[in-house]
PDB file of N, CA and C in Angstrom:
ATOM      1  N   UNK A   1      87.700 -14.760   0.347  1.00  0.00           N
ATOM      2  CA  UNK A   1      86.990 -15.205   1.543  1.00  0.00           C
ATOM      3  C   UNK A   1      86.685 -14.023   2.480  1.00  0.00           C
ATOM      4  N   UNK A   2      87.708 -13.035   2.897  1.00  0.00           N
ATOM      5  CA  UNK A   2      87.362 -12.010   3.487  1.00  0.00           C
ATOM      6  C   UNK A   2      86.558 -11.162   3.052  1.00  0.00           C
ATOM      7  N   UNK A   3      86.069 -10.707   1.914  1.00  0.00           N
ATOM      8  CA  UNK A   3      85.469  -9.601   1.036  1.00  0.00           C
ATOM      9  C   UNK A   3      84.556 -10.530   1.567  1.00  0.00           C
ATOM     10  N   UNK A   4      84.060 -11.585   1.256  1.00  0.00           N
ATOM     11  CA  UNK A   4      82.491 -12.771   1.204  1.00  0.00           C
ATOM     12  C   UNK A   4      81.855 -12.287   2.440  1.00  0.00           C
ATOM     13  N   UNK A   5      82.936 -12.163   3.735  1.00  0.00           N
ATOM     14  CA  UNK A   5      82.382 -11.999   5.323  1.00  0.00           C
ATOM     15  C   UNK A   5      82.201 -10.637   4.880  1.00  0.00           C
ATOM     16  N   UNK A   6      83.058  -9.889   4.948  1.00  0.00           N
ATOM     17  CA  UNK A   6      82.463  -8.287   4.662  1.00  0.00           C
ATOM     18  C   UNK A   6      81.221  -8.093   4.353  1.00  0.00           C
ATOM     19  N   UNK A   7      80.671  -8.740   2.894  1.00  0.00           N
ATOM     20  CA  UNK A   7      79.404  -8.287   2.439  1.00  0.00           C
ATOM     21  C   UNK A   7      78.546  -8.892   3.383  1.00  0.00           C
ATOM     22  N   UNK A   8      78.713  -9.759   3.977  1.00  0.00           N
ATOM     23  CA  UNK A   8      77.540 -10.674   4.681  1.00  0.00           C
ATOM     24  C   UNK A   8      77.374 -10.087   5.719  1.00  0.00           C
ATOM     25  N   UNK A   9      78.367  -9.619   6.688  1.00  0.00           N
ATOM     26  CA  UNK A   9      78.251  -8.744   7.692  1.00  0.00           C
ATOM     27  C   UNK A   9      77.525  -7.548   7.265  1.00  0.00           C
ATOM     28  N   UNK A  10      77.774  -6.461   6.096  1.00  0.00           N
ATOM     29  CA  UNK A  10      77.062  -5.314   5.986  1.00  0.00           C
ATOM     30  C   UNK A  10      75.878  -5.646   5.755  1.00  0.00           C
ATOM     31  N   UNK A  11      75.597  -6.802   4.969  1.00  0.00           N
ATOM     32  CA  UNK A  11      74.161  -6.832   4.912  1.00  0.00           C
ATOM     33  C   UNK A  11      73.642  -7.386   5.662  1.00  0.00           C
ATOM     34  N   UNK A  12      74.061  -7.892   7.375  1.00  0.00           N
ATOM     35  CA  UNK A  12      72.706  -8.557   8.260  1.00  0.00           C
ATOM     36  C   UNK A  12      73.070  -6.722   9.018  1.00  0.00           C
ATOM     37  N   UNK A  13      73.702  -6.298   8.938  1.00  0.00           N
ATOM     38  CA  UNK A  13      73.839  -4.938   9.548  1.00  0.00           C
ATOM     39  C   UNK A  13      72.717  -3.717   8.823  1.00  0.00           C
ATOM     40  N   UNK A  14      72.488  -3.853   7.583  1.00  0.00           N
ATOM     41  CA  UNK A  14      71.509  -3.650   7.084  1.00  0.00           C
ATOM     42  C   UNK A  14      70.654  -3.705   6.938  1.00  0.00           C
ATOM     43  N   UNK A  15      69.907  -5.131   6.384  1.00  0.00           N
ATOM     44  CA  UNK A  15      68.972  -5.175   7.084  1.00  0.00           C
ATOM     45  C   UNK A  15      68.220  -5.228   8.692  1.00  0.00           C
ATOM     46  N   UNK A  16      69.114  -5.262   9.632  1.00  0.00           N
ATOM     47  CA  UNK A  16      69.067  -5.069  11.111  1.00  0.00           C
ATOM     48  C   UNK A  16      68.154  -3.672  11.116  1.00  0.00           C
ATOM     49  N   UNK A  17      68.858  -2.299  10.660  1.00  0.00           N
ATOM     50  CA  UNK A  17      68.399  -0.812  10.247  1.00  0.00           C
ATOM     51  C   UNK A  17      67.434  -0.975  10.044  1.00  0.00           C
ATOM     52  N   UNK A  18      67.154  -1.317   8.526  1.00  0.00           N
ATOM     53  CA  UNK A  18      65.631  -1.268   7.860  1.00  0.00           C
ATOM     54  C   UNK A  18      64.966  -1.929   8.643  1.00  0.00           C
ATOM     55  N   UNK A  19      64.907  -2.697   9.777  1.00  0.00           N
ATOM     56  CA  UNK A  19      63.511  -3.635  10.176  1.00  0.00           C
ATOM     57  C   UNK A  19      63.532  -2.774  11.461  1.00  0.00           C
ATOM     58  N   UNK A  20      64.222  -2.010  12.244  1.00  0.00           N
ATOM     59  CA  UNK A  20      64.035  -1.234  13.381  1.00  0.00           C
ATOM     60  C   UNK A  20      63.386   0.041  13.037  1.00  0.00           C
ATOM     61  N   UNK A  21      63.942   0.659  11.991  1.00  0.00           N
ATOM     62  CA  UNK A  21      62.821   2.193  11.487  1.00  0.00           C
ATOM     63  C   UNK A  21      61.374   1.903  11.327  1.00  0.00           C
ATOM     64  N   UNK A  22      60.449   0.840  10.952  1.00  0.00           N
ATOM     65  CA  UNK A  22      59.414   0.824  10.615  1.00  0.00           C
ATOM     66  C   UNK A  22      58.708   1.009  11.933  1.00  0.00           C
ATOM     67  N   UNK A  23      59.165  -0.179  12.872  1.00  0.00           N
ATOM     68  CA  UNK A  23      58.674  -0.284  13.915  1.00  0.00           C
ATOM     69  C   UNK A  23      58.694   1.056  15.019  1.00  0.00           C
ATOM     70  N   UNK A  24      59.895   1.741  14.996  1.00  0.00           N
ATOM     71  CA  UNK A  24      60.047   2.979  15.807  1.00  0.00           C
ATOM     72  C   UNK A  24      58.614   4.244  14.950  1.00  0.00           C
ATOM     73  N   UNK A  25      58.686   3.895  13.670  1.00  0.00           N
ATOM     74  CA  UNK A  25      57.717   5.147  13.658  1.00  0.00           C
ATOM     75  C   UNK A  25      56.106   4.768  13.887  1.00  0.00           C
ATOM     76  N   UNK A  26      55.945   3.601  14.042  1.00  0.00           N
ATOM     77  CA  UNK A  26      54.508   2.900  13.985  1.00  0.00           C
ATOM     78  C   UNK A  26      53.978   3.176  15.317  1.00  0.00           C
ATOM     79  N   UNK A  27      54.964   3.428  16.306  1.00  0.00           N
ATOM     80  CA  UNK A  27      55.644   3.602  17.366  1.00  0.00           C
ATOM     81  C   UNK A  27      54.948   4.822  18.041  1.00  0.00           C
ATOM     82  N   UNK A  28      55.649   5.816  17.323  1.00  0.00           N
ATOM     83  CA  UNK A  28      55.517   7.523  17.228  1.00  0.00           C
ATOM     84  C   UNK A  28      53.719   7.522  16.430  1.00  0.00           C
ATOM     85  N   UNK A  29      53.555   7.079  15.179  1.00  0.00           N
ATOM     86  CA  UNK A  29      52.193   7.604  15.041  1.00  0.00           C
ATOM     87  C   UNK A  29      51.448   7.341  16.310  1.00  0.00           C
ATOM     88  N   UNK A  30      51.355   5.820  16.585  1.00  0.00           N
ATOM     89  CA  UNK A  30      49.944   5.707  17.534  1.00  0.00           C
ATOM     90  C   UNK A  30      50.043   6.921  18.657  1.00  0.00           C
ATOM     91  N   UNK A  31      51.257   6.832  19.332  1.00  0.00           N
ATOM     92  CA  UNK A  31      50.816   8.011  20.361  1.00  0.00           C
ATOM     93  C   UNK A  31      50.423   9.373  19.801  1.00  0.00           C
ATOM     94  N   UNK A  32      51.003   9.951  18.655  1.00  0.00           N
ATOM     95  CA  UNK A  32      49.849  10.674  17.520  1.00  0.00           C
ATOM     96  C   UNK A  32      48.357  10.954  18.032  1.00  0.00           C
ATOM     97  N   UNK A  33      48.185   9.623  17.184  1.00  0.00           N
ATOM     98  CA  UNK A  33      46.468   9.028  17.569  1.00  0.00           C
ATOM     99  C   UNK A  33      46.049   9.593  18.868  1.00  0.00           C
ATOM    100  N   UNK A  34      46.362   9.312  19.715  1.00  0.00           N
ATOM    101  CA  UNK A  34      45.824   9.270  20.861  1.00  0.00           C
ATOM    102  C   UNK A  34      45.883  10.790  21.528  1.00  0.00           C
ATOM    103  N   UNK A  35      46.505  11.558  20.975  1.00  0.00           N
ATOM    104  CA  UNK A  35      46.685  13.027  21.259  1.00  0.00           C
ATOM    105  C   UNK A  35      45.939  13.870  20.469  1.00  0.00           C
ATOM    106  N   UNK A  36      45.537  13.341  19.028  1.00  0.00           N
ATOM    107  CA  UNK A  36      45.014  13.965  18.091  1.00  0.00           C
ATOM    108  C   UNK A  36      43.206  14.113  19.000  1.00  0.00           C
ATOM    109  N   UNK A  37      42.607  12.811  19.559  1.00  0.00           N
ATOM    110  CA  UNK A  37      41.639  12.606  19.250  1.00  0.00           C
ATOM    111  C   UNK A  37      40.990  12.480  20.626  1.00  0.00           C
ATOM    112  N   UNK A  38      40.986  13.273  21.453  1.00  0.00           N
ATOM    113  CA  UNK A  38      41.207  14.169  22.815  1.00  0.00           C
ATOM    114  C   UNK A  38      39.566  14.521  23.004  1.00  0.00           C
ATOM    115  N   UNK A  39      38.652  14.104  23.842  1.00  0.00           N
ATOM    116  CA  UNK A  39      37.184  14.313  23.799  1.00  0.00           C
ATOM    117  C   UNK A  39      37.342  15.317  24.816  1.00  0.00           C
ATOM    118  N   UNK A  40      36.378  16.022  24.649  1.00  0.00           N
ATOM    119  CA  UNK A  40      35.705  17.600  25.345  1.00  0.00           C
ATOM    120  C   UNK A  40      34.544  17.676  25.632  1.00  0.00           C
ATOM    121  N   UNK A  41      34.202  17.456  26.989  1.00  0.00           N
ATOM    122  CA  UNK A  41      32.721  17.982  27.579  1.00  0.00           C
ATOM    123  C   UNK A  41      32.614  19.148  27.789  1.00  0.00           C
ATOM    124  N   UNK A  42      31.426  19.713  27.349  1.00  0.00           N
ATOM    125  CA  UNK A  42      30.679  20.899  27.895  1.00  0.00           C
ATOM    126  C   UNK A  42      30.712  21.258  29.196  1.00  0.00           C
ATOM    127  N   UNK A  43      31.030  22.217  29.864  1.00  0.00           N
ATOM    128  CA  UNK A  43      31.048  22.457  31.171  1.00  0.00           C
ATOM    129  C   UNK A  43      29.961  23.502  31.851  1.00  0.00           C
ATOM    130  N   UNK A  44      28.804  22.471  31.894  1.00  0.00           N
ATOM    131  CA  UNK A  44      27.744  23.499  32.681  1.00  0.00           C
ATOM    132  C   UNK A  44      27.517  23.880  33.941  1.00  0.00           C
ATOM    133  N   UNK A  45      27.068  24.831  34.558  1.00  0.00           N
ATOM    134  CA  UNK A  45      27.289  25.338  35.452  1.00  0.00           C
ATOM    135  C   UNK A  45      25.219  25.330  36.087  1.00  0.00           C
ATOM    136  N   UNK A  46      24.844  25.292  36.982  1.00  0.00           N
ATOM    137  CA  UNK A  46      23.322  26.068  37.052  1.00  0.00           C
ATOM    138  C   UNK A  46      23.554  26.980  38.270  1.00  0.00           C
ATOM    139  N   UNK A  47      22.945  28.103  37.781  1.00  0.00           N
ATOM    140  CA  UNK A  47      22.203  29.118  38.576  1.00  0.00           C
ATOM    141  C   UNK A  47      21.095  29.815  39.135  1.00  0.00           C
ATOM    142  N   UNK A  48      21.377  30.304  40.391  1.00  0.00           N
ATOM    143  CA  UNK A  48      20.216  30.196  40.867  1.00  0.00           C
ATOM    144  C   UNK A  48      19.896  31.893  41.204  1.00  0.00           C
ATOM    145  N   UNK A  49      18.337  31.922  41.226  1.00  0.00           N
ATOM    146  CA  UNK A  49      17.984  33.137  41.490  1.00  0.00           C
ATOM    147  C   UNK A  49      16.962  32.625  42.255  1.00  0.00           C
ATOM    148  N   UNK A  50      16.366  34.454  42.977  1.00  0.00           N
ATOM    149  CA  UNK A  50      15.058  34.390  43.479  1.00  0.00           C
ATOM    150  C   UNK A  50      14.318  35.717  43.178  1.00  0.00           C
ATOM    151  N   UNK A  51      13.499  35.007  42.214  1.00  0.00           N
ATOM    152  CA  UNK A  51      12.377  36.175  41.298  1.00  0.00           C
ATOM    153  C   UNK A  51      11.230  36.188  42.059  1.00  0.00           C
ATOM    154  N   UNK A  52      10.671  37.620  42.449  1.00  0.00           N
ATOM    155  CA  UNK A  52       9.313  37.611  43.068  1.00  0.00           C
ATOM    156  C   UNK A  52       9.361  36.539  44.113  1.00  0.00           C
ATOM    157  N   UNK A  53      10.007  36.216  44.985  1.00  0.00           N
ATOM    158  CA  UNK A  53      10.454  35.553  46.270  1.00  0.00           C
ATOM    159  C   UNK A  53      10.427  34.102  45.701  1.00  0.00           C
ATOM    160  N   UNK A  54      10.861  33.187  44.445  1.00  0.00           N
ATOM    161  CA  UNK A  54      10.151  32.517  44.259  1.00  0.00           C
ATOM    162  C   UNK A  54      11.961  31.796  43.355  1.00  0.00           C
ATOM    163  N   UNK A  55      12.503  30.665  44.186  1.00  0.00           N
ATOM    164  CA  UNK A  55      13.816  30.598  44.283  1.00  0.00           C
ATOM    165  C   UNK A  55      13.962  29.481  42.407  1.00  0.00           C
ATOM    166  N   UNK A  56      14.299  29.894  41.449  1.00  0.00           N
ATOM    167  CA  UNK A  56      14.283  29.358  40.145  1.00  0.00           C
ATOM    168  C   UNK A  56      15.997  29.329  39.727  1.00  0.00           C
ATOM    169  N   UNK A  57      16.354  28.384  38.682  1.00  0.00           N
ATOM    170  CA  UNK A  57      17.816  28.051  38.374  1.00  0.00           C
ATOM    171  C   UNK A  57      17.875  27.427  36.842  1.00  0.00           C
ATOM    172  N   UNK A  58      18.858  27.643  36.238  1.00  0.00           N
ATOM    173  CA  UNK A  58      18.824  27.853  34.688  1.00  0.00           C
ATOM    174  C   UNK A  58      20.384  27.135  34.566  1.00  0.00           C
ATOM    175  N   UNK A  59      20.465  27.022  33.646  1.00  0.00           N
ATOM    176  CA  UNK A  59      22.013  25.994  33.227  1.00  0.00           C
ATOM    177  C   UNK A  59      22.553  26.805  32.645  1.00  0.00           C
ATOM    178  N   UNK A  60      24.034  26.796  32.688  1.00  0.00           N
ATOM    179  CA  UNK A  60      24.644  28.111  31.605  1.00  0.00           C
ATOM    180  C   UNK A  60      26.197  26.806  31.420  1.00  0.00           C
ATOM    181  N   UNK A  61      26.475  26.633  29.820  1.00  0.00           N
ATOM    182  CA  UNK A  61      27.247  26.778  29.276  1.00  0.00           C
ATOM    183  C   UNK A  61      28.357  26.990  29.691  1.00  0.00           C
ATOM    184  N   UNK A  62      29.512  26.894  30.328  1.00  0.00           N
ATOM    185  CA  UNK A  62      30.726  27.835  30.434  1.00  0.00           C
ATOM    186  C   UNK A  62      31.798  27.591  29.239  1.00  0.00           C
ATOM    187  N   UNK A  63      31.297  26.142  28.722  1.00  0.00           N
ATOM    188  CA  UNK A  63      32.585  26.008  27.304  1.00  0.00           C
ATOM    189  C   UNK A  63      32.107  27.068  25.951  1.00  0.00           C
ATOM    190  N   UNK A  64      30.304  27.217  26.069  1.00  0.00           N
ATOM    191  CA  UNK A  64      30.117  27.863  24.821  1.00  0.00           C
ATOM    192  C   UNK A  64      29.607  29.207  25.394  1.00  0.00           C
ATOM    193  N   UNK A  65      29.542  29.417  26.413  1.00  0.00           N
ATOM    194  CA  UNK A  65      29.387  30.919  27.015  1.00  0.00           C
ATOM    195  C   UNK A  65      27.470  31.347  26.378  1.00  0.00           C
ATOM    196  N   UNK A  66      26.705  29.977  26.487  1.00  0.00           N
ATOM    197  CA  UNK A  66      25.350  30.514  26.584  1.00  0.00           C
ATOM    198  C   UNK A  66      24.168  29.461  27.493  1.00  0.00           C
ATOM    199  N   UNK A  67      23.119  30.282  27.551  1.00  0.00           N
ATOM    200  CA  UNK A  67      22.416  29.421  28.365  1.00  0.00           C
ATOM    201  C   UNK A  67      22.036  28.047  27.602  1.00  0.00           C
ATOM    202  N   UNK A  68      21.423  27.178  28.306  1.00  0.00           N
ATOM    203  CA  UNK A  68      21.887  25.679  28.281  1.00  0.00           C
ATOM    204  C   UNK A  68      19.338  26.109  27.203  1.00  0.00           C
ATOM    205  N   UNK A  69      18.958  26.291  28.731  1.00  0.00           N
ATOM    206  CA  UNK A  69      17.706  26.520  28.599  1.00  0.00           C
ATOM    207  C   UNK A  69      17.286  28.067  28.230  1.00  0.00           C
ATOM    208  N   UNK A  70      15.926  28.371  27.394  1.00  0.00           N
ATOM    209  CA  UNK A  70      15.953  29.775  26.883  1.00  0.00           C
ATOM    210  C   UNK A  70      14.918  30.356  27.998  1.00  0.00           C
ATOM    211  N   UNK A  71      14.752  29.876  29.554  1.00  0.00           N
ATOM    212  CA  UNK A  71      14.098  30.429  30.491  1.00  0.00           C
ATOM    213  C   UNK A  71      14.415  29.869  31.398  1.00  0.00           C
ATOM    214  N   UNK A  72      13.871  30.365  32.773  1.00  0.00           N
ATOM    215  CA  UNK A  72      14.263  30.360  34.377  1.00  0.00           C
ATOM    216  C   UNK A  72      13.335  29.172  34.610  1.00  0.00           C
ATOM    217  N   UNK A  73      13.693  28.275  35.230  1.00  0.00           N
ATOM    218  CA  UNK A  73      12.850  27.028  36.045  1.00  0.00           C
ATOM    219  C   UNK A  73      12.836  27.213  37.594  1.00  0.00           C
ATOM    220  N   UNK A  74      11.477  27.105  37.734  1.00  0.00           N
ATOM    221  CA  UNK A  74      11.030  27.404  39.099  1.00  0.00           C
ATOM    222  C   UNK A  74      11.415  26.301  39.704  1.00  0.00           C
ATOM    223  N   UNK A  75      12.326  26.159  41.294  1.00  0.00           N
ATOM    224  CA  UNK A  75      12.251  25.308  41.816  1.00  0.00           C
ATOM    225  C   UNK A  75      11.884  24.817  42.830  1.00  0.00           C
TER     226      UNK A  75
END
């Protein structure tokens, strides 16, 4: 009779284990996910000049370090 409780006890103690690990790592991936997959805007900047008195401004890139447009817009 005692050995009978023994096994019955180790095994709800057992399976108790196995049904808490699945859930703890299902757990751990998603926040994974959500770190993996992290969006990034472009960070443009515009500048301004004054050519031949004549005040013009252009977009520049600062994430890819080039101009946005391949000339000066008059404004």
């Amino acid at each position: 009779m005692m050995k009978i409780k023994k096994i019955v006890i180790i095994t709800i103690i057992g399976i108790t284990m196995f049904q808490a690990v699945p859930v703890h790592s299902c757990a751990a991936s998603v926040q994974n996910i959500n770190e993996i997959y992290e969006t990034y805007a472009d960070d443009i900047k515009t500048k301004f000049r004054i050519h031949n008195g004549i005040l013009q401004y252009r977009h520049w890139n600062c994430t890819k370090r080039i101009w946005v447009e391949p000339y000066w817009i008059n404004y």
